[in-house]
C-alpha atoms as a PDB file:
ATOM      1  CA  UNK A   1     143.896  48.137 178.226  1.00  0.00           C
ATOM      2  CA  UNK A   2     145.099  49.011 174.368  1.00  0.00           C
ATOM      3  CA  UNK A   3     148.133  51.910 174.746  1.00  0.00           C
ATOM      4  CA  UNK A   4     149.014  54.414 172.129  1.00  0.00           C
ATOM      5  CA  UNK A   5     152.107  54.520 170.091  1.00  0.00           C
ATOM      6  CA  UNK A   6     153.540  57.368 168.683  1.00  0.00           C
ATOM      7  CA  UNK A   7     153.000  57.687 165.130  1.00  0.00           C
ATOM      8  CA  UNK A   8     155.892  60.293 164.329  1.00  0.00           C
ATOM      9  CA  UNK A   9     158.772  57.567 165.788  1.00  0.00           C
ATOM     10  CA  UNK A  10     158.365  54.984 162.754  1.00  0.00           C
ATOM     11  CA  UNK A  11     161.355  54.958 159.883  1.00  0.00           C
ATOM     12  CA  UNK A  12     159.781  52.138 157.742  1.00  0.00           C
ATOM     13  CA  UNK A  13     155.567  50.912 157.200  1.00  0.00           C
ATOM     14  CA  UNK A  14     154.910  47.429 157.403  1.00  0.00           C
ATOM     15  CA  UNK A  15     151.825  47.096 155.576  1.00  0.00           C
ATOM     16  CA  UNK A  16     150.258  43.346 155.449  1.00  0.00           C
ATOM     17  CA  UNK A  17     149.202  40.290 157.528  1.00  0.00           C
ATOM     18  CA  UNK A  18     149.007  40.421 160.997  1.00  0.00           C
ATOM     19  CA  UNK A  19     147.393  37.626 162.701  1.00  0.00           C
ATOM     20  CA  UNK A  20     147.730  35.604 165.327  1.00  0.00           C
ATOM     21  CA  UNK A  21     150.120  32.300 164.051  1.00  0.00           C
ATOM     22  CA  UNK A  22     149.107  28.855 165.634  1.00  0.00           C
ATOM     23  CA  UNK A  23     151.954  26.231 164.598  1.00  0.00           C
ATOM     24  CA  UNK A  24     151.788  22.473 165.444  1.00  0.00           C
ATOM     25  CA  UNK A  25     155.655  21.193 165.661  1.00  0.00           C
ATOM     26  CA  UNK A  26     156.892  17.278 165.768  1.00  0.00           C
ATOM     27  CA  UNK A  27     160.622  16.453 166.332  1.00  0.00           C
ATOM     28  CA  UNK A  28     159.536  13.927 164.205  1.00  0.00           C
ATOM     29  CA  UNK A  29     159.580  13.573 160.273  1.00  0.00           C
ATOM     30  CA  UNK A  30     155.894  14.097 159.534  1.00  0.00           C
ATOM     31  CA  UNK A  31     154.092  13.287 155.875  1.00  0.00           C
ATOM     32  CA  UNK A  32     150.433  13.149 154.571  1.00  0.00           C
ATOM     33  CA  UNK A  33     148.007  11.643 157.343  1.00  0.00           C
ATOM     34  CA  UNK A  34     150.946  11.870 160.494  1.00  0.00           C
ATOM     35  CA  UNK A  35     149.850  11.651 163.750  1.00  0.00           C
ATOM     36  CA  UNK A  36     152.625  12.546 165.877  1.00  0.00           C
ATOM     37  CA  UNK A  37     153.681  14.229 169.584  1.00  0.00           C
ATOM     38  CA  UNK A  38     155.089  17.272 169.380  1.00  0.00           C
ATOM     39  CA  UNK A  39     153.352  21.399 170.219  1.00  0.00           C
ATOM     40  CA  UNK A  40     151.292  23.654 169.645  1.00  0.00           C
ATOM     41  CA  UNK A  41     152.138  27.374 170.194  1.00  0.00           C
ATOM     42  CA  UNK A  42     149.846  30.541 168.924  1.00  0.00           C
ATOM     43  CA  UNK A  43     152.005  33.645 168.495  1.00  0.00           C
ATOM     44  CA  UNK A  44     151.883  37.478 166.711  1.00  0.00           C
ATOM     45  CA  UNK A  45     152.510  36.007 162.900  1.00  0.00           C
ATOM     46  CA  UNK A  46     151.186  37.050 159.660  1.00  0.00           C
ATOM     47  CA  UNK A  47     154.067  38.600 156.589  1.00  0.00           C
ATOM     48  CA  UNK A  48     154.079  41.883 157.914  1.00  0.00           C
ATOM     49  CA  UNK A  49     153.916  41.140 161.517  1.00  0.00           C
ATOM     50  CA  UNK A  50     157.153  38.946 161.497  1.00  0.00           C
ATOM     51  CA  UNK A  51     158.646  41.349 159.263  1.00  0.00           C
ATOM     52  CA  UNK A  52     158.202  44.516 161.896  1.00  0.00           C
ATOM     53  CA  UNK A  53     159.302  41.774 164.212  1.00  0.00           C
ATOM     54  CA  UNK A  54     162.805  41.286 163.013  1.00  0.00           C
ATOM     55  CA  UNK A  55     163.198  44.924 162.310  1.00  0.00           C
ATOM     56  CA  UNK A  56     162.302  46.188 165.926  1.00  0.00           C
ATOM     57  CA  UNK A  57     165.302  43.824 167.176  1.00  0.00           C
ATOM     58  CA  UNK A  58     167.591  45.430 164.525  1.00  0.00           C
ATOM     59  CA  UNK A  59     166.760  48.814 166.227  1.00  0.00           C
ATOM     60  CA  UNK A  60     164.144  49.955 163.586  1.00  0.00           C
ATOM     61  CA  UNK A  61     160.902  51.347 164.564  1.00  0.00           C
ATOM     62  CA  UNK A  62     158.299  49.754 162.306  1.00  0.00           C
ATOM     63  CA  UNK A  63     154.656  50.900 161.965  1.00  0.00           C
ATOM     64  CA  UNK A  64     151.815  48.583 160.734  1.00  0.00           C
ATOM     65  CA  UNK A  65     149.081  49.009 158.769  1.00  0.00           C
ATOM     66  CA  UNK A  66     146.457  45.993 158.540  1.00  0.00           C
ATOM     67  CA  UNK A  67     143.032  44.907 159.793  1.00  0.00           C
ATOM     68  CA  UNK A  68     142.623  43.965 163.064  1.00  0.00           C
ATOM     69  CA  UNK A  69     139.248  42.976 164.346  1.00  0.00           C
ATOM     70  CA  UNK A  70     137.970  44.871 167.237  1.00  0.00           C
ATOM     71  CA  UNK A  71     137.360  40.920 169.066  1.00  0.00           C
ATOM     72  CA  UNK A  72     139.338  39.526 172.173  1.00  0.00           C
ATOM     73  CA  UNK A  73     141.804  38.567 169.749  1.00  0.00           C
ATOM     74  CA  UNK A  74     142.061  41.575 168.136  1.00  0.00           C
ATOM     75  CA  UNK A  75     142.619  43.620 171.645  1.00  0.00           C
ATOM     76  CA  UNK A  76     145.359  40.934 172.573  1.00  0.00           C
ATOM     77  CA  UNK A  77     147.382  41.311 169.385  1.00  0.00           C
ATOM     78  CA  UNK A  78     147.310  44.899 169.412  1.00  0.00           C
ATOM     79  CA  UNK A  79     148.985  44.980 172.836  1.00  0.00           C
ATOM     80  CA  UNK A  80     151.320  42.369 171.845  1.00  0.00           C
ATOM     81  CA  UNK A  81     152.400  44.320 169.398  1.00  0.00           C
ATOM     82  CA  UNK A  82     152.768  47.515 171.594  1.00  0.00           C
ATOM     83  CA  UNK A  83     155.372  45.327 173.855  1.00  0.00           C
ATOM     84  CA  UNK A  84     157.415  44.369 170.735  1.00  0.00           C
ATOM     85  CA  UNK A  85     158.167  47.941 170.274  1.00  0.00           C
ATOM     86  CA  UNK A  86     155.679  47.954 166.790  1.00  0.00           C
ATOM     87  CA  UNK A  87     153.682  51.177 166.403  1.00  0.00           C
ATOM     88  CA  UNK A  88     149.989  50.333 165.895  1.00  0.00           C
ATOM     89  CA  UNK A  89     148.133  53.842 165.428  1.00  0.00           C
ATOM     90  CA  UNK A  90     147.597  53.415 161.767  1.00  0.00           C
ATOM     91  CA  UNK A  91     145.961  50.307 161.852  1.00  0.00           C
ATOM     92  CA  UNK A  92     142.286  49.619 160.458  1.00  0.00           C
ATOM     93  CA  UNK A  93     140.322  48.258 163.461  1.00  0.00           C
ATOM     94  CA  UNK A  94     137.154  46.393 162.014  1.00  0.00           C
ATOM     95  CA  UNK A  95     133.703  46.329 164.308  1.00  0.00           C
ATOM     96  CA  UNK A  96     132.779  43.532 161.603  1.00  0.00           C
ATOM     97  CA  UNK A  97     135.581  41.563 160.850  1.00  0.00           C
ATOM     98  CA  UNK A  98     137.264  38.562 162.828  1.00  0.00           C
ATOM     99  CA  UNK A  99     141.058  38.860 163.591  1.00  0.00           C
ATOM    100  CA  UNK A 100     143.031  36.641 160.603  1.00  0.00           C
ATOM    101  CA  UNK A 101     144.824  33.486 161.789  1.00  0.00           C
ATOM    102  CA  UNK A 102     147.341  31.686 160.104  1.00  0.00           C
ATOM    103  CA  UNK A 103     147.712  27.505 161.428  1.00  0.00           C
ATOM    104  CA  UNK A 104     150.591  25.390 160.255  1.00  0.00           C
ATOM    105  CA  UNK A 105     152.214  22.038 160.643  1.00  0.00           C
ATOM    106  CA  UNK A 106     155.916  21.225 160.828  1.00  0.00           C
ATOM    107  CA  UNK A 107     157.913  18.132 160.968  1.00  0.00           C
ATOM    108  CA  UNK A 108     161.214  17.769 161.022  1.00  0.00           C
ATOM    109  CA  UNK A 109     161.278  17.360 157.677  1.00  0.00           C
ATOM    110  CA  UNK A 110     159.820  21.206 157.099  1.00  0.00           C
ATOM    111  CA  UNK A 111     156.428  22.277 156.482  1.00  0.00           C
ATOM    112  CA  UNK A 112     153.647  19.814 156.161  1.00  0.00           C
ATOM    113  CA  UNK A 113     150.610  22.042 155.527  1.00  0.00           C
ATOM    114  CA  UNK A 114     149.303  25.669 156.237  1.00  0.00           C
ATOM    115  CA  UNK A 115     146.273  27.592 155.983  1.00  0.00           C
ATOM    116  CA  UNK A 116     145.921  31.606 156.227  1.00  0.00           C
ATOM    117  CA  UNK A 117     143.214  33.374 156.732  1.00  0.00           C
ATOM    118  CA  UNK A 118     143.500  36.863 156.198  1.00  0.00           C
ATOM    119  CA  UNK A 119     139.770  37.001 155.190  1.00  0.00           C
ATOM    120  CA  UNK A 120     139.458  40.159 156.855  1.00  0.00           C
ATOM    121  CA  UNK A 121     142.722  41.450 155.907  1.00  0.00           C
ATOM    122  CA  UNK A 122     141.165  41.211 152.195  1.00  0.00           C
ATOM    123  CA  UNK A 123     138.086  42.159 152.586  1.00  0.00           C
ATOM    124  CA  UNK A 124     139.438  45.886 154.576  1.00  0.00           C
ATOM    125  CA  UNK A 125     140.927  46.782 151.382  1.00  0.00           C
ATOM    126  CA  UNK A 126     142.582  49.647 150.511  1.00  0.00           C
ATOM    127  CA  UNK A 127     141.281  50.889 153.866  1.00  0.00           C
ATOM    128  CA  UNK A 128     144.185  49.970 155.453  1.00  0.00           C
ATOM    129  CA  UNK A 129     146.012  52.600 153.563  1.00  0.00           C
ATOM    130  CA  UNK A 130     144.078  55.600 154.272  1.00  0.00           C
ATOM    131  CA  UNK A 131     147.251  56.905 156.702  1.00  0.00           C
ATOM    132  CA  UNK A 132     148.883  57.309 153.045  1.00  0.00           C
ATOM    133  CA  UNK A 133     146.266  59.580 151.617  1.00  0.00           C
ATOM    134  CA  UNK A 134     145.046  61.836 154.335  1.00  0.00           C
ATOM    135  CA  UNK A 135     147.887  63.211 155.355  1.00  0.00           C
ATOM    136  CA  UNK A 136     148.429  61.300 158.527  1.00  0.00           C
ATOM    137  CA  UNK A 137     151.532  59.995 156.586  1.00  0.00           C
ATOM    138  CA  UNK A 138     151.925  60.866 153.486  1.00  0.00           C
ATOM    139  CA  UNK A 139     149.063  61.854 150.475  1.00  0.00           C
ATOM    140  CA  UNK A 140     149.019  61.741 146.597  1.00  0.00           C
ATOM    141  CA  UNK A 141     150.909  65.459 146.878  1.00  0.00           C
ATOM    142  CA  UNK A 142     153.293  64.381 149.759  1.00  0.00           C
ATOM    143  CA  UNK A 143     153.688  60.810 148.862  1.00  0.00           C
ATOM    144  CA  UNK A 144     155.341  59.013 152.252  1.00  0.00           C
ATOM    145  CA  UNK A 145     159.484  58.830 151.223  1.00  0.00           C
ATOM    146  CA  UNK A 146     160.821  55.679 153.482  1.00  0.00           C
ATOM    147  CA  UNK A 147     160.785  52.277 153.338  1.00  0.00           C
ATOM    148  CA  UNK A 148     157.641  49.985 153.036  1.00  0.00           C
ATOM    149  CA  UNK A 149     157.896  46.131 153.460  1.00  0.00           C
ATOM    150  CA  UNK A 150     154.683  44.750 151.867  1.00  0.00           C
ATOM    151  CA  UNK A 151     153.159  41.604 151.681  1.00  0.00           C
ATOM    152  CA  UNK A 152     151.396  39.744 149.081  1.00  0.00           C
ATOM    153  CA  UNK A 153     148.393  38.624 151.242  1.00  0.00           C
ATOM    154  CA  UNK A 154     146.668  42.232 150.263  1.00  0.00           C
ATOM    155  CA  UNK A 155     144.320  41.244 146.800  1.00  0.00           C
ATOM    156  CA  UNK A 156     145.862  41.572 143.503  1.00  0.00           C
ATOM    157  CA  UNK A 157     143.945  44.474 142.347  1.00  0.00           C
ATOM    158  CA  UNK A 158     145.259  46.344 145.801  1.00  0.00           C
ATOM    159  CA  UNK A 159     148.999  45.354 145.027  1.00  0.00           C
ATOM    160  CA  UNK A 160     147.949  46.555 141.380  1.00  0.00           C
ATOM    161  CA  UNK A 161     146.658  50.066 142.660  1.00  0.00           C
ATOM    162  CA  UNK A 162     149.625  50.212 144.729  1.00  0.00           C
ATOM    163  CA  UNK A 163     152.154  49.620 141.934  1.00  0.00           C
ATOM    164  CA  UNK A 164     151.272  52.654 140.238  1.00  0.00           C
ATOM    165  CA  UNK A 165     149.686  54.777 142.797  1.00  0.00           C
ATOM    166  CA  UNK A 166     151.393  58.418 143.615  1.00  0.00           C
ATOM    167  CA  UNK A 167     151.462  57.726 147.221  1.00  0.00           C
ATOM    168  CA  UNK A 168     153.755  55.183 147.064  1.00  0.00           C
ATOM    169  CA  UNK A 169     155.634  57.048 143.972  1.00  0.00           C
ATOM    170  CA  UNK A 170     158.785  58.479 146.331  1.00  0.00           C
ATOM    171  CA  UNK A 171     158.804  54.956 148.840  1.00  0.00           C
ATOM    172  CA  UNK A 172     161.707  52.533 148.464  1.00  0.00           C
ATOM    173  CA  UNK A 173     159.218  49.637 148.674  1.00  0.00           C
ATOM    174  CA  UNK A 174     160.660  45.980 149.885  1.00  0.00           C
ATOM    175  CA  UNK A 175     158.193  43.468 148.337  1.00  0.00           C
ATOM    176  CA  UNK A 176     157.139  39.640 149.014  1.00  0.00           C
ATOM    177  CA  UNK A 177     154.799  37.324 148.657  1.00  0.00           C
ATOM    178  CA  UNK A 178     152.767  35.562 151.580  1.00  0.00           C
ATOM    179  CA  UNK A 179     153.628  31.827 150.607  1.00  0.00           C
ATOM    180  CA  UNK A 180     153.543  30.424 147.003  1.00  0.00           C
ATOM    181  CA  UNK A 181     150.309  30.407 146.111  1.00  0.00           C
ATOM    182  CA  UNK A 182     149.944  33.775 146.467  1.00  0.00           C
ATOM    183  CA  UNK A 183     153.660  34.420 144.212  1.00  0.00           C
ATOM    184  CA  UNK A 184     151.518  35.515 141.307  1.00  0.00           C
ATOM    185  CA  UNK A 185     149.674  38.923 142.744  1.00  0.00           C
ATOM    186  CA  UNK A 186     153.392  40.620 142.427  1.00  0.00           C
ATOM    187  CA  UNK A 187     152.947  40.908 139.453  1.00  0.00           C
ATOM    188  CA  UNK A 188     152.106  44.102 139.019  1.00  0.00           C
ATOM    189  CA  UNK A 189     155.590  45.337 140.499  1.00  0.00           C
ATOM    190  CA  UNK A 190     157.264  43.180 137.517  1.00  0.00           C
ATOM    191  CA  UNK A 191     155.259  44.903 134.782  1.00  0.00           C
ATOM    192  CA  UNK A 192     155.874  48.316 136.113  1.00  0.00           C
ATOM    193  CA  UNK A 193     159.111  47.800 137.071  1.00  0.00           C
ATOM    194  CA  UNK A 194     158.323  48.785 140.960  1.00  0.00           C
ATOM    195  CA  UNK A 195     160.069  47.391 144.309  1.00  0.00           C
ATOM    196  CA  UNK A 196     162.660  45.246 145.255  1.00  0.00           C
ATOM    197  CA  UNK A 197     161.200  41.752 144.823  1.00  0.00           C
ATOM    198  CA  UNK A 198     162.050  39.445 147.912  1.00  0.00           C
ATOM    199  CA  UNK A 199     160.878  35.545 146.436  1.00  0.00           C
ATOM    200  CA  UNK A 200     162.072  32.200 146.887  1.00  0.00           C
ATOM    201  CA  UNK A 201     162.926  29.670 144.196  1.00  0.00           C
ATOM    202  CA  UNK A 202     159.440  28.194 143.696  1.00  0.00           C
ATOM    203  CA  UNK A 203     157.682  31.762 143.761  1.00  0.00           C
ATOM    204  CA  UNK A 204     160.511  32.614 141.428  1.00  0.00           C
ATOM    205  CA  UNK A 205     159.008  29.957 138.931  1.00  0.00           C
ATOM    206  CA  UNK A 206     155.310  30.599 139.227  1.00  0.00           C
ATOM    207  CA  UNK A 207     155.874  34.183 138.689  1.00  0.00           C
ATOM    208  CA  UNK A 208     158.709  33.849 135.764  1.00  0.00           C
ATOM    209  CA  UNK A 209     155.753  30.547 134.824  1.00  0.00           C
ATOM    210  CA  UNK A 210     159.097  28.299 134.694  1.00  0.00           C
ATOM    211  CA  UNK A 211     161.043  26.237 136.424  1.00  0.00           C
ATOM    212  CA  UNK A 212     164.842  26.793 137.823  1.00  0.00           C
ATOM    213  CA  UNK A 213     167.821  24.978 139.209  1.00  0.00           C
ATOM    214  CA  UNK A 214     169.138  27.734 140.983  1.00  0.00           C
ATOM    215  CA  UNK A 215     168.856  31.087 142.616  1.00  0.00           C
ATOM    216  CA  UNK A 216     171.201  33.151 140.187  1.00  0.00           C
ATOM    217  CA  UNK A 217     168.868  31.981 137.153  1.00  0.00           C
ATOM    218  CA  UNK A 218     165.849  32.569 138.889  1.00  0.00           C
ATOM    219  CA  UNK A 219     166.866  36.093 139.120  1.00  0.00           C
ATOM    220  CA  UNK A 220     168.110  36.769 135.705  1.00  0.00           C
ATOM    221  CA  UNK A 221     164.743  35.364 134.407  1.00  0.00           C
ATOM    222  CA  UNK A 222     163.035  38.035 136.636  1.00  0.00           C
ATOM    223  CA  UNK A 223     164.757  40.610 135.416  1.00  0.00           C
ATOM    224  CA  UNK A 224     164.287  39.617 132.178  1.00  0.00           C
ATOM    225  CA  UNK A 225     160.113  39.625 133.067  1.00  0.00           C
ATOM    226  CA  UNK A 226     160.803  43.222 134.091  1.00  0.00           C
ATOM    227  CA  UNK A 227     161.761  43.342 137.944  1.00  0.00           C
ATOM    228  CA  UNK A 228     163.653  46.499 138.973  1.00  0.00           C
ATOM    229  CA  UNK A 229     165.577  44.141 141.637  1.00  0.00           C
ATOM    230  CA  UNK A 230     165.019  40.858 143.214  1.00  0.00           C
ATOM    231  CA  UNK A 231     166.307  38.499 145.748  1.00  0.00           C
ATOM    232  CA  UNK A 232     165.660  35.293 145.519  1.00  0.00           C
ATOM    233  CA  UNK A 233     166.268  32.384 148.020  1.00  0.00           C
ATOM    234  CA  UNK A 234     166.523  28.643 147.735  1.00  0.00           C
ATOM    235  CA  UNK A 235     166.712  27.128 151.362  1.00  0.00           C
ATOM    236  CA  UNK A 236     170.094  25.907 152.175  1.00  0.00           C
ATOM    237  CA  UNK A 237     171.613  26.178 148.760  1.00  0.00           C
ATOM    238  CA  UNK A 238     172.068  29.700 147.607  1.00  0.00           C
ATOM    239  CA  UNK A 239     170.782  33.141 147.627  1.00  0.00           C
ATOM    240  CA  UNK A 240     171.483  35.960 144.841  1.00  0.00           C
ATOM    241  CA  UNK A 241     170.980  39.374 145.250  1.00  0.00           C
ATOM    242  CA  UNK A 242     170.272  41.100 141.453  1.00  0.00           C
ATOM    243  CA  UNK A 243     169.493  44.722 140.041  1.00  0.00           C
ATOM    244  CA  UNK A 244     170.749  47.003 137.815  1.00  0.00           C
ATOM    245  CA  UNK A 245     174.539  45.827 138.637  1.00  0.00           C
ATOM    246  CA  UNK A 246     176.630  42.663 139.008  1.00  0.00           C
ATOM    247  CA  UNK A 247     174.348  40.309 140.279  1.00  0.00           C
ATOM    248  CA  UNK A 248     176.063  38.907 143.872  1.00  0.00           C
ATOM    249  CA  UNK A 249     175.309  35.135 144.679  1.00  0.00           C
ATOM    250  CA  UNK A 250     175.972  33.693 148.270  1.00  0.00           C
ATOM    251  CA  UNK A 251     175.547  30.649 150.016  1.00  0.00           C
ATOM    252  CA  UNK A 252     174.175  30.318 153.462  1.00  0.00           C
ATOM    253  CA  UNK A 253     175.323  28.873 156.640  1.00  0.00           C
ATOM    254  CA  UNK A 254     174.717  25.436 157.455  1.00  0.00           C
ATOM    255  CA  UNK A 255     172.318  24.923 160.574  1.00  0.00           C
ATOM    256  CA  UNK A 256     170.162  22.365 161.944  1.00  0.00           C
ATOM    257  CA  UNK A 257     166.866  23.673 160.888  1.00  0.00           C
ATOM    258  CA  UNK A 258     164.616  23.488 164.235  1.00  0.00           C
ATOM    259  CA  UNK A 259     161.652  25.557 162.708  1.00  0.00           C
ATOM    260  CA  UNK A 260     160.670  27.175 158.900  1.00  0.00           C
ATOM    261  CA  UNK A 261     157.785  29.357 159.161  1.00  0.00           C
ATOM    262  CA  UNK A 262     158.651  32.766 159.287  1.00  0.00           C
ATOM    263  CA  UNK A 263     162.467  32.044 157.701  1.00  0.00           C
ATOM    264  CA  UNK A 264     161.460  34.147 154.304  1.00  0.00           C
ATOM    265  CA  UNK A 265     160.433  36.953 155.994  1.00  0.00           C
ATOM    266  CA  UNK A 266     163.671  37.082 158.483  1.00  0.00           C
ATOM    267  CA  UNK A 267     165.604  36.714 155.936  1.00  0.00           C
ATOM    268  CA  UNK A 268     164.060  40.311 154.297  1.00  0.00           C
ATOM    269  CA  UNK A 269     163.958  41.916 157.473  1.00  0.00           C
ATOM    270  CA  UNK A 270     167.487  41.479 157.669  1.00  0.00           C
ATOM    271  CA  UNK A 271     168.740  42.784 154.507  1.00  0.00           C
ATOM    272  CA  UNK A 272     166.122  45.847 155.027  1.00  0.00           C
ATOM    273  CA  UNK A 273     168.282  46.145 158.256  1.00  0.00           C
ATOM    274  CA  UNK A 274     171.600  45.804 156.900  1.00  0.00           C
ATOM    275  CA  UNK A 275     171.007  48.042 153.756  1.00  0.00           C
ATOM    276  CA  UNK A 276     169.450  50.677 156.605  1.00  0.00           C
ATOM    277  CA  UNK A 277     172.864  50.620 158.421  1.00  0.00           C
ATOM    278  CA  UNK A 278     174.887  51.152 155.312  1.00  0.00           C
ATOM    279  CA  UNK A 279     176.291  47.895 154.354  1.00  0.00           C
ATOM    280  CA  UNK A 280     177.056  47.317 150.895  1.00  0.00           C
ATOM    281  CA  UNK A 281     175.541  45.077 148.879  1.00  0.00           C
ATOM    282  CA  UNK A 282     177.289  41.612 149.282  1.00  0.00           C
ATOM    283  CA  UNK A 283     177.680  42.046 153.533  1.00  0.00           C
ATOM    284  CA  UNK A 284     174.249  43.326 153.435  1.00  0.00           C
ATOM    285  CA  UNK A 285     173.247  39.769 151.907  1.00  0.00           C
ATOM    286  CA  UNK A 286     175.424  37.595 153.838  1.00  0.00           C
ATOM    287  CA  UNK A 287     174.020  39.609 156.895  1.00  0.00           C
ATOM    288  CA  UNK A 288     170.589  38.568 156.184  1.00  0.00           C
ATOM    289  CA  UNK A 289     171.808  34.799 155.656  1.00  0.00           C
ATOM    290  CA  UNK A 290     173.431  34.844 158.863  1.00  0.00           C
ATOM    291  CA  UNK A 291     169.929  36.104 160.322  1.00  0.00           C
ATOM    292  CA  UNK A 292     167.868  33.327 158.526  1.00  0.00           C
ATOM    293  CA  UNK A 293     169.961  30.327 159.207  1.00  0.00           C
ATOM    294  CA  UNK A 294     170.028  31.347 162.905  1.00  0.00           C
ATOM    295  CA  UNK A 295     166.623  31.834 163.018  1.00  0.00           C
ATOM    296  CA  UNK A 296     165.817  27.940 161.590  1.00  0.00           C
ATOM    297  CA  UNK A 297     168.172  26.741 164.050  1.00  0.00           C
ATOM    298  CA  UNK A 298     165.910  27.943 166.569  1.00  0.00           C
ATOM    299  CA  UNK A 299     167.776  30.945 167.911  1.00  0.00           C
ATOM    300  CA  UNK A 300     166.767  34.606 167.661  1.00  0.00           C
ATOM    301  CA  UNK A 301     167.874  36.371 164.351  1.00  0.00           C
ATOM    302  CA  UNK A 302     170.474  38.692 166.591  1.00  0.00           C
END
């Protein structure tokens, strides 16, 4: 049986993917055509989903909006989401549309392959927003004032309308992309100057169309294509933090990475966190490099 949540308890929207994640994992270093032992675990997933995740264990009280199907699936995830302490009264439940999965493959060498399908995620629309326009949480009058972590698995013409749409006019929105391939629907957030921009190094490139050695350059370049503030990542290496001041460049700890999927959004979960509680800029970041590195090594980010 599908509780309620209470709507009036949340102090930052998640809106995005959430899905159920299925991830295939070797011990073993895995390339093109591997066959290996290893296993095979489905859990809540999806940008937004991990994202709500992280912030619930920081002490945050994250509510999503996405497209869930009304299916088995859909029914399960909800109520898995209810027991990780995520509000779910504002999401779009679909009588039509299948609940999205995401499947991966890790090695111990890193990803492999993945495949999302947030079909129905797409094809809800800007349905999923309807909480921000008739009044439930904010409207084009009242535009919602907290913080929004978004994902880049909504369509680019739905991250455009949100760009410059009044609702989201007063929110302190935290953005990122879904994976790589899907760098190039922000966008619209550098060419109106919206957001915080949370990338790694190879979005960085596809979205700046270049390529860079390092973290700190990566950002510059960003801001030079118009970002209001980014952060980008590059794995173990580096991460820099840059805006309107000093940009602040920090490396992470060194770990034995255990697992990957899910790192990029722990990592912005925990500087959300951190900022939340105060920190300044440069403990906020190492904060959130702390959380990632523990959260590769296979530990929870806490």
């Amino acid at each position: 049986m599908i509780q309620n949540s209470k709507s009036d308890e949340t102090n930052i929207l998640c809106i995005g993917s959430v899905l159920w994640d299925i991830i295939g994992r070797s011990r073993m270093e895995m390339r093109r055509g591997s066959d290996m032992p290893g296993r095979i675990t489905r859990l809540p997933g999806g940008v937004a989903m991990n994202i709500a995740m992280t912030l619930a264990r920081f002490g945050l009280k994250p509510a999503l909006l996405s497209a869930i199907g009304r299916d088995e699936e859909g029914n399960e995830l909800v109520n898995a989401c209810l027991r990780l302490g995520l509000l779910t009264d504002h999401i779009y439940r679909s009588e039509d549309l299948p609940t999205d999965r995401y499947m991966a493959v890790e090695g111990a060498n890193g990803l492999i392959a993945a495949i999302a399908d947030a079909h129905s995620l797409e094809a809800a629309g800007d349905k999923i927003l309807r909480p921000l326009r008739d009044g439930s949480l904010g409207s084009s009058t009242h535009p919602y004032s907290g913080l929004v972590a978004l994902d880049g698995n909504l369509t680019l013409s739905l991250l455009d309308d949100i760009a410059a749409a009044p609702e989201f006019s007063a929110a302190d929105l935290r953005v990122a992309p879904a994976s790589p391939g899907k760098a190039e629907r922000l966008r619209p957030f550098l060419n109106r100057n919206r957001g915080t921009l949370y990338v790694n190094l190879e979005e960085a490139g596809l979205m700046c169309q270049a390529e860079f050695s390092d973290s700190f350059t990566a950002a510059q370049a960003m801001l030079d294509r118009g970002a209001s503030r980014v952060l980008v990542t590059d794995g173990g290496s580096s991460a820099t933090e840059a805006g309107p001041d000093t940009p602040i460049t920090l490396s992470p700890p060194r770990v034995t990475v255990a697992r990957v999927t899910g790192a990029g959004d722990t990592f912005m979960a925990a500087h959300i966190a951190a900022e939340a509680r105060g920190e300044a800029r440069e403990i906020a970041l190492a904060s959130a490099l702390k959380a990632a590195a523990t959260y590769v090594s296979g530990e929870p980010p806490l």
